[in-house]
N, C-alpha and C. Protein backbone atom coordinates (compact mmCIF):
# COMPACT_ATOMS: atom_id res chain seq x y z
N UNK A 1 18.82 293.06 228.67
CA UNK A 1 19.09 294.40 228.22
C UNK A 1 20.43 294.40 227.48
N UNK A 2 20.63 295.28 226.43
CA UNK A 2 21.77 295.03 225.62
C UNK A 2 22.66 296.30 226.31
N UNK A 3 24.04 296.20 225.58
CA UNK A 3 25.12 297.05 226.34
C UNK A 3 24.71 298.15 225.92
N UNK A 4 24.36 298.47 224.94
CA UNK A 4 23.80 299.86 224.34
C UNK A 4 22.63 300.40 225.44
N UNK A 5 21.84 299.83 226.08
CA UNK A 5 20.43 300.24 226.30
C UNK A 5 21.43 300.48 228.18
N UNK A 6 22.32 299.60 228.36
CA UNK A 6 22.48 299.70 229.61
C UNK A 6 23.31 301.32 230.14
N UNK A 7 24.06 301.17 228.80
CA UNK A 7 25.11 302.50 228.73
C UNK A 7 23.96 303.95 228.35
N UNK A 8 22.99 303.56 228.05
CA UNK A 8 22.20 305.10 227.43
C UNK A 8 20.92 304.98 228.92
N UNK A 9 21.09 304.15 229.82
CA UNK A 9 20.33 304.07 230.96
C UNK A 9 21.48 305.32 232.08
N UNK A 10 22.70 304.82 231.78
CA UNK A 10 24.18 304.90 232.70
C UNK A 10 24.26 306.53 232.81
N UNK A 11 23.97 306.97 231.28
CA UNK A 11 24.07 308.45 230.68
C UNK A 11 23.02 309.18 231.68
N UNK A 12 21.60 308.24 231.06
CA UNK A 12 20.56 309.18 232.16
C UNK A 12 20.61 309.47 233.87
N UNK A 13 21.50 308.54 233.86
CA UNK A 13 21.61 308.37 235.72
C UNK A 13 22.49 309.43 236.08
N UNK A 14 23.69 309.32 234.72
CA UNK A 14 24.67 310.99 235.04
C UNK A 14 24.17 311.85 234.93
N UNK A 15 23.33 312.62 234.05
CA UNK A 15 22.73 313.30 233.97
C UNK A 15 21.77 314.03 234.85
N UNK A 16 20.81 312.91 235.78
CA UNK A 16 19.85 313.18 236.41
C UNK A 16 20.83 313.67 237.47
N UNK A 17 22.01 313.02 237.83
CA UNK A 17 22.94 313.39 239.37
C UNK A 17 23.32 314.76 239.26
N UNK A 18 23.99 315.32 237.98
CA UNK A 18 24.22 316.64 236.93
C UNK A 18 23.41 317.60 237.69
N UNK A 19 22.26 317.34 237.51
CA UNK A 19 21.58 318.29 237.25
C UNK A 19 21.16 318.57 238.86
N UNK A 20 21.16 317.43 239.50
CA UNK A 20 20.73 317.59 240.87
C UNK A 20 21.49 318.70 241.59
N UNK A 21 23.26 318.17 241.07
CA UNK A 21 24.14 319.15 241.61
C UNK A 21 23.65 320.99 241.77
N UNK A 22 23.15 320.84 240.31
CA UNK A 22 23.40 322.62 239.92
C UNK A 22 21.85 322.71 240.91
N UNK A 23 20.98 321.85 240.75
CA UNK A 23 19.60 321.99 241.19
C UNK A 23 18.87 320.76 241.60
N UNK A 24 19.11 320.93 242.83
CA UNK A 24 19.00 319.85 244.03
C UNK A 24 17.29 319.79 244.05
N UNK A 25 16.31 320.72 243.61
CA UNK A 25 14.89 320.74 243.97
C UNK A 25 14.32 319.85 242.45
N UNK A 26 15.49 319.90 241.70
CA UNK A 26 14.36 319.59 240.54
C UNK A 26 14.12 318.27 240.36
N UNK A 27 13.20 317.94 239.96
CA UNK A 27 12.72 316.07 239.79
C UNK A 27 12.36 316.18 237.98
N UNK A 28 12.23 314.88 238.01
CA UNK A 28 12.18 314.30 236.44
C UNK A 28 11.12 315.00 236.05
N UNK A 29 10.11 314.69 236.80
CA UNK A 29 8.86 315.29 235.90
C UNK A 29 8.96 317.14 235.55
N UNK A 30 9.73 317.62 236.20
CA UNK A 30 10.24 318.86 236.01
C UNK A 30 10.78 319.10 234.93
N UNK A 31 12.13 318.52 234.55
CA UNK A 31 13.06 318.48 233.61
C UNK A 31 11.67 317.97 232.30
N UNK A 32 11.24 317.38 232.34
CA UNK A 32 10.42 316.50 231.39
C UNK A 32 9.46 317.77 230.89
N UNK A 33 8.83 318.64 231.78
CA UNK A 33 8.31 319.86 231.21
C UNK A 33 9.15 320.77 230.70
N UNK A 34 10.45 321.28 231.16
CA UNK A 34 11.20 321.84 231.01
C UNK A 34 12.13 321.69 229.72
N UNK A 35 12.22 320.36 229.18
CA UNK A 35 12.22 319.75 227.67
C UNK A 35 11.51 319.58 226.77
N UNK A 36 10.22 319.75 227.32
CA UNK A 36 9.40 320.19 226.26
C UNK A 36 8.88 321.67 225.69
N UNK A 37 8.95 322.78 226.68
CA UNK A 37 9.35 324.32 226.62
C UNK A 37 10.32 324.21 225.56
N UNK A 38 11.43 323.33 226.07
CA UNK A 38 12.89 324.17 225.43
C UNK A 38 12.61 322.99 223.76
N UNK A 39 11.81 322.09 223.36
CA UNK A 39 12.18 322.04 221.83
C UNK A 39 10.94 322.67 221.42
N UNK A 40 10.07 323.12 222.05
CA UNK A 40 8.98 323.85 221.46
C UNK A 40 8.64 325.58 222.07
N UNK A 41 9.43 326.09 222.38
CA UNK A 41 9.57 327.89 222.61
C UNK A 41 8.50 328.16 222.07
N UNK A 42 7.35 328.91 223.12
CA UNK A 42 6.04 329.23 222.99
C UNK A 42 4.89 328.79 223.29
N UNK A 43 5.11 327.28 223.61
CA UNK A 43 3.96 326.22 223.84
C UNK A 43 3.24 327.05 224.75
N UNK A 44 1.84 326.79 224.69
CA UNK A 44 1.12 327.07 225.99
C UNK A 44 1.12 325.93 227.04
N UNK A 45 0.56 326.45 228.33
CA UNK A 45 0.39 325.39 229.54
C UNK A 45 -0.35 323.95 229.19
N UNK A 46 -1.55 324.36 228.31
CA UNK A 46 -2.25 323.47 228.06
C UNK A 46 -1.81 322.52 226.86
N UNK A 47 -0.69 322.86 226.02
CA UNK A 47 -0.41 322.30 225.15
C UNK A 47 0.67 321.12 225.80
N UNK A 48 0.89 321.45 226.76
CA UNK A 48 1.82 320.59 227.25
C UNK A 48 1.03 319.47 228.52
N UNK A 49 -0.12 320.09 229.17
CA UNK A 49 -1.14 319.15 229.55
C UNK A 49 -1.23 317.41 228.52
N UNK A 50 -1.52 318.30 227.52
CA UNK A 50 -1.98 317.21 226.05
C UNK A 50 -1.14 316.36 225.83
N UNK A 51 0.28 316.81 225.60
CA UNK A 51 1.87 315.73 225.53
C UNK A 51 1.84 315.26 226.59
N UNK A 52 1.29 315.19 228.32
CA UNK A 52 1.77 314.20 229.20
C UNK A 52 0.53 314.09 229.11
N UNK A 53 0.02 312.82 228.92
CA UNK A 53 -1.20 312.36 228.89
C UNK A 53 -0.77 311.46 230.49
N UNK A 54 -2.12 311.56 231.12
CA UNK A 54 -2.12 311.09 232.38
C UNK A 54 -2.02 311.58 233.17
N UNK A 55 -1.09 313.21 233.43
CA UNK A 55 -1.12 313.80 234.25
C UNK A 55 -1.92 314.98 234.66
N UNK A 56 -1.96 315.34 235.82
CA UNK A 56 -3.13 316.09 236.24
C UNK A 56 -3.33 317.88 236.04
N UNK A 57 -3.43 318.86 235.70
CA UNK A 57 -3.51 319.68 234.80
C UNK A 57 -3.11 320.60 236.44
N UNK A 58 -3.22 320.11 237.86
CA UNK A 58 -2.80 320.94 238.57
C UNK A 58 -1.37 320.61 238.92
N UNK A 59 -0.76 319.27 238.32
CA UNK A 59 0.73 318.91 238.57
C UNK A 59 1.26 319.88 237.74
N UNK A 60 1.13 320.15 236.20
CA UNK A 60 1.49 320.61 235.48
C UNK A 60 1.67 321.94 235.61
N UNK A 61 0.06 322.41 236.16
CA UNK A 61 0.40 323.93 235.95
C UNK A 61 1.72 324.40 237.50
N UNK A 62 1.66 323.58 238.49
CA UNK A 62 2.59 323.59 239.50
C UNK A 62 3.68 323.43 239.38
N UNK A 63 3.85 322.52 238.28
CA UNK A 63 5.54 322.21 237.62
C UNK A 63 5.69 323.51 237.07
N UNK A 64 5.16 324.36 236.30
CA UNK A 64 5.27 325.73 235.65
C UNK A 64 5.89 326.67 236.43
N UNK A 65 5.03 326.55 237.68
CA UNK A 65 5.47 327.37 238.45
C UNK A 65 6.69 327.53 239.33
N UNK A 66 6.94 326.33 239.56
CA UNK A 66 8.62 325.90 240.37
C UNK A 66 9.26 326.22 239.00
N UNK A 67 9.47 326.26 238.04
CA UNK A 67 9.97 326.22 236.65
C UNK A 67 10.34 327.71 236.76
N UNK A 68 9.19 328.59 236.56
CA UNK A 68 9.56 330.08 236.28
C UNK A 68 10.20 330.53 237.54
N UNK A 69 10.45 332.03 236.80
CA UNK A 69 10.92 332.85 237.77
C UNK A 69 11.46 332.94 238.94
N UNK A 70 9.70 333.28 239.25
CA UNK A 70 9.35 333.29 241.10
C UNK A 70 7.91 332.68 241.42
N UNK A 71 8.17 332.47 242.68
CA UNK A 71 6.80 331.48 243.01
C UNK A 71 6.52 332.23 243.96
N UNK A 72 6.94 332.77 244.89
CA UNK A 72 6.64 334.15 245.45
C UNK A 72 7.50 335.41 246.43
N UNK A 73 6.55 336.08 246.48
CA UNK A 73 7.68 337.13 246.98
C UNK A 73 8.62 337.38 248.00
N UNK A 74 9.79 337.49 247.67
CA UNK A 74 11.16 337.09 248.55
C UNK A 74 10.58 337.39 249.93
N UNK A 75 11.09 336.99 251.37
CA UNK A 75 10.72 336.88 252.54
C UNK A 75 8.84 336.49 252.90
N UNK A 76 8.22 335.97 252.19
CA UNK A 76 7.27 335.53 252.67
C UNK A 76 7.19 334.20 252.78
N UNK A 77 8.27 332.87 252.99
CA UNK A 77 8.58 331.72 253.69
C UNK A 77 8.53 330.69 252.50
N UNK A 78 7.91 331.06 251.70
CA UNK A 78 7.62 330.45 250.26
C UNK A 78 8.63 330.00 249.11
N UNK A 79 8.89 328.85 248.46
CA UNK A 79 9.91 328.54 247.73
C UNK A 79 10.04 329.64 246.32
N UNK A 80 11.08 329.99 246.32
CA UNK A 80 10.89 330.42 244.70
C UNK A 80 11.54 329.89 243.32
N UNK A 81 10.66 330.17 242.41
CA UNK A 81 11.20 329.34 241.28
C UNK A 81 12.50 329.21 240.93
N UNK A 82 12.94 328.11 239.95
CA UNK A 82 14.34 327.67 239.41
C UNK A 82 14.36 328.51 238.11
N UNK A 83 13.81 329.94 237.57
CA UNK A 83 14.20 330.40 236.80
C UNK A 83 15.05 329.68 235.42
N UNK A 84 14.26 329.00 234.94
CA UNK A 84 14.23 328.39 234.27
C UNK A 84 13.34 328.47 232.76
N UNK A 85 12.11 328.93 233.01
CA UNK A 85 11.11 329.53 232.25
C UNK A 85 10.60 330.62 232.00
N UNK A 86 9.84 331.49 231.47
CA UNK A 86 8.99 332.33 231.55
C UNK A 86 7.70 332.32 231.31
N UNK A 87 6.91 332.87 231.52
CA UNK A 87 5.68 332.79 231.09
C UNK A 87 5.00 333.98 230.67
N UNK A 88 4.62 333.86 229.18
CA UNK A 88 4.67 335.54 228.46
C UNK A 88 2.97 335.54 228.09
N UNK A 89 1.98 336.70 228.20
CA UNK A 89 0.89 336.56 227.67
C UNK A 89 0.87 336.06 226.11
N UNK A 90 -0.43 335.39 225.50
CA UNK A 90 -0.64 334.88 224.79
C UNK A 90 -1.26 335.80 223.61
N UNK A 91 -0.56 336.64 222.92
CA UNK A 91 -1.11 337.23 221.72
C UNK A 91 -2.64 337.22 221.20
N UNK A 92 -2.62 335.71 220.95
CA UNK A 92 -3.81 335.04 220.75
C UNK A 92 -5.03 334.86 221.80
N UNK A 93 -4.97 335.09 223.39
CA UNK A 93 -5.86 334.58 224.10
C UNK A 93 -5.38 335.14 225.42
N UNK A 94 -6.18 335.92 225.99
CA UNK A 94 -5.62 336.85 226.93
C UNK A 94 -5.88 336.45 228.21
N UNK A 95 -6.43 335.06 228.05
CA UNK A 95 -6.14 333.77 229.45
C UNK A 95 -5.08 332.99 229.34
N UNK A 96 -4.46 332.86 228.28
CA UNK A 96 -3.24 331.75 228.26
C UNK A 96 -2.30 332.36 228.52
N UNK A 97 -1.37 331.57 228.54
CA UNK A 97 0.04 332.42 228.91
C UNK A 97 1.39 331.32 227.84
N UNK A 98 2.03 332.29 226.85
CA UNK A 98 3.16 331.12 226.44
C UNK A 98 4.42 330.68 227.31
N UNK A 99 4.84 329.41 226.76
CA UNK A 99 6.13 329.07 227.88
C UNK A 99 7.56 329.27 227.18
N UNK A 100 8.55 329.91 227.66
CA UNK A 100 9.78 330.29 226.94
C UNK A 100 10.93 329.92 228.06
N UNK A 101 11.64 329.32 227.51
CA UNK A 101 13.09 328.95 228.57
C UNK A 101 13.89 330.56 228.46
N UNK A 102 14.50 330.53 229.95
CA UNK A 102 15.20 331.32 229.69
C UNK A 102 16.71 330.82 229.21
N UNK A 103 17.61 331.66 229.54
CA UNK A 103 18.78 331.22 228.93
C UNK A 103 19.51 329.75 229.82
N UNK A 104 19.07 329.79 231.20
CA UNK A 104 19.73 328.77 232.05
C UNK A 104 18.81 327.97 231.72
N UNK A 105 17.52 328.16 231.68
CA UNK A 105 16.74 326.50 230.80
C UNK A 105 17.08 326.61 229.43
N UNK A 106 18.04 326.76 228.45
CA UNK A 106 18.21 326.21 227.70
C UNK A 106 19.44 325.76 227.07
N UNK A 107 20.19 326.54 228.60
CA UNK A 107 21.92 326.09 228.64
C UNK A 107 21.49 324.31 229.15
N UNK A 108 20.25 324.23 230.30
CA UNK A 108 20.39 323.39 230.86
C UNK A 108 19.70 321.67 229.89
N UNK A 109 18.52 322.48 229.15
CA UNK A 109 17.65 321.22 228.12
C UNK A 109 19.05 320.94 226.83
N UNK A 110 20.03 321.68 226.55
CA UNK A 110 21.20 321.58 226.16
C UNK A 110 22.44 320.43 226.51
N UNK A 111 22.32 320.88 227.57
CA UNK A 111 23.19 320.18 228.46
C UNK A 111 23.20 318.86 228.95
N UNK A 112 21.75 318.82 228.92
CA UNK A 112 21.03 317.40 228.84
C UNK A 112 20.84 316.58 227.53
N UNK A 113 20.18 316.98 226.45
CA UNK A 113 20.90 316.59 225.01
C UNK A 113 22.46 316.06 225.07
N UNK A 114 23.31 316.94 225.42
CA UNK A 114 24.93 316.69 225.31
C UNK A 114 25.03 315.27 225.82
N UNK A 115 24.67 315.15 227.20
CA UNK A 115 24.76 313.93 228.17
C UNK A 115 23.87 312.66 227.91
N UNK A 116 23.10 313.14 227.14
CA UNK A 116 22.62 311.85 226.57
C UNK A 116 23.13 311.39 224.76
N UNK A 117 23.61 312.30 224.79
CA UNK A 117 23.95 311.76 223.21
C UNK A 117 25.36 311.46 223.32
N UNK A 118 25.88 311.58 224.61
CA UNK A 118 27.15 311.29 224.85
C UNK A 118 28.44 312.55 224.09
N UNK A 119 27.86 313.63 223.66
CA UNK A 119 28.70 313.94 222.85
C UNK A 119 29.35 315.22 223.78
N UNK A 120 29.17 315.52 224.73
CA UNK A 120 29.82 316.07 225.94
C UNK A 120 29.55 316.12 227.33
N UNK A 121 29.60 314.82 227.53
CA UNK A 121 28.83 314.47 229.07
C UNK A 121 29.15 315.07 230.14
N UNK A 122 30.06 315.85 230.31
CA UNK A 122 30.56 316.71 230.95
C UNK A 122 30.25 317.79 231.86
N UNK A 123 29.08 318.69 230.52
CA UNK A 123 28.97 319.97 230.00
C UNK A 123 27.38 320.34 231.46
N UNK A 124 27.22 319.38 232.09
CA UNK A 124 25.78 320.18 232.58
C UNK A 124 26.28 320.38 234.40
């Protein structure tokens, strides 16, 4: 492995710790949906099925859901979402639903850019 590949491995490891701090529940495959919302604002569920090829369309739509808002209603024992996303009806199709970061998912798909491009590793 070259010093370059070891140092842009080094970045992701800060990063992933970063993020754990602010949000201790979230895992890669999370962030990984959550980066694809935030360079494409609007995607549907299923459009993002299609970009992770391999994964299972009930991981996904479950990652959505820890993602948004709320996952359910306060005092019924249930985790609620990392508000992170939204999920807005679909203009086009009144079964879909589009995906939109909110402002902390896109301080945070931001923040993650920064730390990997090294250009404010700081910042998440």
């Amino acid at each position: 492995m070259t010093d370059e590949e070891v140092a842009a491995l080094r970045r992701f490891q800060d990063a992933i710790r970063k993020i754990r701090q602010v949000y201790p529940r979230m895992e890669v495959g999370q962030l990984e949906v959550l980066l694809s919302i935030s360079t494409k604002p609007g995607i549907r569920g299923a459009e993002i099925l299609q970009e992770m090829q391999g994964i299972k369309s009930n991981s996904v739509y479950r990652t959505i859901k820890v993602l948004s808002d709320v996952e359910g209603e306060a005092g019924d024992g249930r985790r609620h979402g990392l508000n992170l996303i939204t999920k807005t009806p679909d203009p086009l199709d009144s079964r879909a639903f589009q995906l939109v970061p909110t402002m902390a998912g896109r301080d945070l798909a931001e923040a993650v850019a920064a730390a990997l491009t090294d250009s404010r590793p700081d910042r998440i």
